[in-house]
Protein backbone atom coordinates (compact mmCIF):
# COMPACT_ATOMS: atom_id res chain seq x y z
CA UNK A 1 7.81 9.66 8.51
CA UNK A 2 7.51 8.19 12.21
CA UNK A 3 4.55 9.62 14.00
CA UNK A 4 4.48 10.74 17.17
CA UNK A 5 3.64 7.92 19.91
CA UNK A 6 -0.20 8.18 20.79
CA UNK A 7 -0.84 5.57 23.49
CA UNK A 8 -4.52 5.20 22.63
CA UNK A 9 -3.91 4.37 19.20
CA UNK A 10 -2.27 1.64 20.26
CA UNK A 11 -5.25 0.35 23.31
CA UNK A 12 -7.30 0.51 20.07
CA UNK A 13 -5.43 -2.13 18.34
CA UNK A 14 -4.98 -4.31 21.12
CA UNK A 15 -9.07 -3.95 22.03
CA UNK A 16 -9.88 -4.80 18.70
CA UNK A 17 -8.26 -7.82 17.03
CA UNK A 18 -11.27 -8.94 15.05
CA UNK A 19 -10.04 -5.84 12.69
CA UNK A 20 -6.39 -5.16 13.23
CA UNK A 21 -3.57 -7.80 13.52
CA UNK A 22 -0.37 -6.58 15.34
CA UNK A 23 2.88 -8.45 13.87
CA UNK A 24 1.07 -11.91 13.69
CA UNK A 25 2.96 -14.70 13.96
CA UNK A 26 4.09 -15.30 10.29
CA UNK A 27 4.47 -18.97 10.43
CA UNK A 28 0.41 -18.97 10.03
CA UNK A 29 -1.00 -18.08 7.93
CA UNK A 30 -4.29 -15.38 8.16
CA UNK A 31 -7.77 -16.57 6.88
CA UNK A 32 -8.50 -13.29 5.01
CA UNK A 33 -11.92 -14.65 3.73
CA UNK A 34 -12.99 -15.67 7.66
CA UNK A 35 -11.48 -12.04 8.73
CA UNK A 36 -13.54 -10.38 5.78
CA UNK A 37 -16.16 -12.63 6.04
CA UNK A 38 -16.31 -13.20 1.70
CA UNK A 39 -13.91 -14.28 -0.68
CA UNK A 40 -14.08 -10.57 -2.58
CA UNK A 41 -10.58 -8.78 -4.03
CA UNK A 42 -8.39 -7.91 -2.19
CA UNK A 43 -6.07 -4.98 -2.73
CA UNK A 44 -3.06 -3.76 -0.10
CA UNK A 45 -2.03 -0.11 0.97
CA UNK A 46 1.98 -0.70 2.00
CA UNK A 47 2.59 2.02 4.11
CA UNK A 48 -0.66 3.74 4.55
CA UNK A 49 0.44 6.56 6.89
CA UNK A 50 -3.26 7.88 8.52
CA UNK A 51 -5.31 5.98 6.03
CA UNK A 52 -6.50 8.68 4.13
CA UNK A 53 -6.01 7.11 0.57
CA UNK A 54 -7.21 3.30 1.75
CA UNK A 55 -10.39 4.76 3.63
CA UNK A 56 -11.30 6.33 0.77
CA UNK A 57 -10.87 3.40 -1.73
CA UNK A 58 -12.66 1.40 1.02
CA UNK A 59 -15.74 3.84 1.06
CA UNK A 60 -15.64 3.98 -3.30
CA UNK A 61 -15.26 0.39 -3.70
CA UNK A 62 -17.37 -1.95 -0.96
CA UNK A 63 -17.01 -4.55 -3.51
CA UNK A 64 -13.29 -5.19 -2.80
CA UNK A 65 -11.37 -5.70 0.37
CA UNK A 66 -8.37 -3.31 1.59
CA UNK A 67 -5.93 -4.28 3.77
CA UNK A 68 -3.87 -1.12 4.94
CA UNK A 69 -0.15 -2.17 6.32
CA UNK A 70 1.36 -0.27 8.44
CA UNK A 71 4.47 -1.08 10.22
CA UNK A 72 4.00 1.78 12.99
CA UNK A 73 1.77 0.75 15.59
CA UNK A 74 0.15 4.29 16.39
CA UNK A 75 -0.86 4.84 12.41
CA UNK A 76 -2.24 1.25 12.56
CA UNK A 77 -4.59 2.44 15.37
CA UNK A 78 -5.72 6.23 13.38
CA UNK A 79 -6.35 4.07 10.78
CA UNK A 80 -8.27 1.64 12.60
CA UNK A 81 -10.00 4.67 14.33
CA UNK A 82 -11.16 5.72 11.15
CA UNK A 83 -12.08 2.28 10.47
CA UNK A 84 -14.48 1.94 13.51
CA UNK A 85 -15.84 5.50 12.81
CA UNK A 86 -17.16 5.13 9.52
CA UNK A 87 -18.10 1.62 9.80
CA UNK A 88 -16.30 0.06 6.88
CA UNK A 89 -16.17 -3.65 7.04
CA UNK A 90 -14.18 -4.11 4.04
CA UNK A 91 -11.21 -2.99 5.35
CA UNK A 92 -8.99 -4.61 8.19
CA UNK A 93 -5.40 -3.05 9.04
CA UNK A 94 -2.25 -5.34 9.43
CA UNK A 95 0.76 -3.86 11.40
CA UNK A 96 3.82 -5.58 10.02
CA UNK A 97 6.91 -5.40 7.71
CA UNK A 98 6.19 -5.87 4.33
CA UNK A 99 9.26 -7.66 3.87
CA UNK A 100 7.13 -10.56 5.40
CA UNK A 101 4.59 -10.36 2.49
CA UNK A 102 3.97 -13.45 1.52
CA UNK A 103 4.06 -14.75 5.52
CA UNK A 104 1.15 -12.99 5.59
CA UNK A 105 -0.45 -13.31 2.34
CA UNK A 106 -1.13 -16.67 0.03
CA UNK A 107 0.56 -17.17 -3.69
CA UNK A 108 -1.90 -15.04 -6.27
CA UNK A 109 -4.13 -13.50 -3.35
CA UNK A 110 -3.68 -10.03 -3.97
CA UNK A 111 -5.27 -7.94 -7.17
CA UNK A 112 -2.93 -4.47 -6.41
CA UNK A 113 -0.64 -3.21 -4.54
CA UNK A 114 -0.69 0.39 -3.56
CA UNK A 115 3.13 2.20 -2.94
CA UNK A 116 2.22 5.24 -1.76
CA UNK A 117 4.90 7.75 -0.67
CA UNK A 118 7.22 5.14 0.72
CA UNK A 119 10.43 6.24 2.08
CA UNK A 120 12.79 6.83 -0.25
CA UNK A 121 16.02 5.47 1.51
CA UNK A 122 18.05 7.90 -0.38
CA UNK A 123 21.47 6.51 0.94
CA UNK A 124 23.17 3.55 -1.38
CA UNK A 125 23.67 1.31 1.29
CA UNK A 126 20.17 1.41 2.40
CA UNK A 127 19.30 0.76 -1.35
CA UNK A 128 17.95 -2.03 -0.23
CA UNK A 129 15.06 -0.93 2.31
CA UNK A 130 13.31 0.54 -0.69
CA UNK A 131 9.87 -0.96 -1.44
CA UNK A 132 10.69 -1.15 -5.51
CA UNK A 133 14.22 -2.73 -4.36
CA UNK A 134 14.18 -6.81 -6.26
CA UNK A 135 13.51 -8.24 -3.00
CA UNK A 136 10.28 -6.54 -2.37
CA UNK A 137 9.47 -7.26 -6.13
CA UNK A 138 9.58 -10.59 -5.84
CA UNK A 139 7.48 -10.70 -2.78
CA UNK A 140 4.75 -8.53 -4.78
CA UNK A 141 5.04 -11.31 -7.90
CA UNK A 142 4.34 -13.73 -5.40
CA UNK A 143 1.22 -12.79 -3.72
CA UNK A 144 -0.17 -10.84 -6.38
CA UNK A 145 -2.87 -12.78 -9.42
CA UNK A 146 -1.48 -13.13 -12.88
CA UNK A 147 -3.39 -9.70 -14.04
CA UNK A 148 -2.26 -8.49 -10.56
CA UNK A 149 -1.17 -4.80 -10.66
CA UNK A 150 1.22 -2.19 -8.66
CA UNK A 151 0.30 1.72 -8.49
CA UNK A 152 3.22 3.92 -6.97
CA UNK A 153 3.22 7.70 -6.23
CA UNK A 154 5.46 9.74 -4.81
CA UNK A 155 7.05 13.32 -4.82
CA UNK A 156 10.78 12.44 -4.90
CA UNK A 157 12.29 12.24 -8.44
CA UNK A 158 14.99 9.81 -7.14
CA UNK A 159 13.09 7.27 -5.71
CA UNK A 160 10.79 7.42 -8.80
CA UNK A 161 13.89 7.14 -11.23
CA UNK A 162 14.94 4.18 -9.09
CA UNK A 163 11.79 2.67 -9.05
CA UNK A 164 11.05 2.55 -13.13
CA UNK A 165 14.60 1.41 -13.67
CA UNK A 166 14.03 -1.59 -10.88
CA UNK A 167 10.85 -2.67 -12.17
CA UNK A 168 12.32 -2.60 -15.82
CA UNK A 169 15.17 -4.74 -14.73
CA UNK A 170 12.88 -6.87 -13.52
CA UNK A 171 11.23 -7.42 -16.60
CA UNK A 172 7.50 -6.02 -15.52
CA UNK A 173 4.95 -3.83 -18.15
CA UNK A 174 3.96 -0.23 -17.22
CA UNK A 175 0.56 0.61 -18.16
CA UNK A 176 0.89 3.93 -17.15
CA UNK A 177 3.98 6.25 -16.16
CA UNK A 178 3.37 10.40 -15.29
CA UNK A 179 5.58 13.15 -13.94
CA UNK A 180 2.98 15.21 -12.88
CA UNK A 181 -0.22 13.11 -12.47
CA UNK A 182 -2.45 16.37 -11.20
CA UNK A 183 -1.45 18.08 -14.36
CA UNK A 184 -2.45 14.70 -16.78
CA UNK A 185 -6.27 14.58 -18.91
CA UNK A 186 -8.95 15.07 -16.80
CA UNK A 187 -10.35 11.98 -16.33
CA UNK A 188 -7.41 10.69 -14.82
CA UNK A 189 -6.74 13.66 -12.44
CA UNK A 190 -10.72 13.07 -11.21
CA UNK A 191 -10.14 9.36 -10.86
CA UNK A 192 -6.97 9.72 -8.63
CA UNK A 193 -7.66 9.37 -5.10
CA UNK A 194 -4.94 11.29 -2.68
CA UNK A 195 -2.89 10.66 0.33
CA UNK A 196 -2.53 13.11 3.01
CA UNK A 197 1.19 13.77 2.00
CA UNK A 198 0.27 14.11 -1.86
CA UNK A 199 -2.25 16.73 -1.09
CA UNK A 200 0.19 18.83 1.18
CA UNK A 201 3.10 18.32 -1.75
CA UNK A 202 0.39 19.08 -4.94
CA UNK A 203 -0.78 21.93 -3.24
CA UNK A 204 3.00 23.47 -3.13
CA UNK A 205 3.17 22.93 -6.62
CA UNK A 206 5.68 20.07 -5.89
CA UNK A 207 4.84 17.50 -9.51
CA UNK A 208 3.42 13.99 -8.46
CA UNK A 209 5.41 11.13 -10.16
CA UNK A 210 2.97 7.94 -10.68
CA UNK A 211 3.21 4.46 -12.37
CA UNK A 212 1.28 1.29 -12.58
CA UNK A 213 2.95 -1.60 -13.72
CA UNK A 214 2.54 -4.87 -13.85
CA UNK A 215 4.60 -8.88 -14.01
CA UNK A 216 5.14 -10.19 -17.28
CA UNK A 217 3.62 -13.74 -17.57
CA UNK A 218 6.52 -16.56 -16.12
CA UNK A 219 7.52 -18.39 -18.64
């Protein structure tokens, strides 16, 4: 969903480079240990809306680094707001297209991948816009390590569907698959961290559809 144009989101990313990068130049590549300043994890948000999910996995886990990427500008900057507010250093936004992943990411860099309520393209010709489309799969098996893994959530059954048959046909493992994650055991419901859109659709009563899968060794 496009938000609505906030001008000083967007000063804020432009005042503050040392944490947010808008649409780097993808022929160089980004020294994420010299942005971070360590060589710790490092797991991506694709599409991380206001940053509620990714500043909360930034706050739980100071261990790892989070990169939220977010192709709108004015998110980029809420999320960077956040950022700056609570002071979280492990955590630097990058506003691009994830189509460019591995532009802006080196080969077996990444330990997860976060798809969290992407857009589901629902139209066959835009098939292949969707994040769990081949393309995008590849880019993922490229950037992520061997034990590397991808959690996706979402509230449409479709895009879901799509997604488990895609990753399937691409010959990748699921750890875990649900259909209605707030309604699995209890650990795993107290473990899951929520997005601002998976809050508003759980607390309709609307199921949550989850999987984490991962690539198969290459051969």
């Amino acid at each position: 969903m496009r938000l609505k144009n906030k001008p000083w989101a967007n000063d804020l990313v432009d005042q503050h480079p040392e944490s947010a990068l808008d649409r780097p130049d993808p022929s160089e590549k980004i020294d994420w240990a010299a942005r971070f300043g360590n060589d710790h994890p490092i797991e991506i948000e694709i599409g991380s809306g206001k940053g509620q999910f990714i500043t909360t996995l930034a706050k739980q886990h100071p261990e790892t680094n989070f990169v939220a990427m977010e192709i709108q500008k004015t998110a980029a900057g809420i999320i960077l707001k956040k950022k700056l507010d609570e002071g979280l250093d492990n955590l630097q936004i990058l506003c691009a297209d994830a189509a460019n992943l591995v532009a802006y990411f080196g080969e077996n860099s990444t330990s997860k991948i976060y798809l969290n309520f992407s857009d589901p393209w629902p139209k066959t010709r835009h098939e292949k816009r969707r994040l769990t489309y081949k393309s995008f799969l590849a880019e993922y098996q490229k950037v992520l390590t061997a034990d590397g893994m991808i959690e996706f959530k979402t509230d449409n059954s479709g895009l879901y569907a799509y997604s488990v048959q895609s990753m399937n046909n691409y010959g990748m493992h699921f750890d875990f698959v649900s259909v209605d994650l707030h309604h699995e055991k209890e650990e795993i419901v107290e473990a899951n961290v929520e997005t601002e859109y998976e809050h508003k659709f759980a607390s309709k009563g609307q199921p949550i559809y989850c999987l984490h899968a991962q690539f198969l060794p290459k051969n």
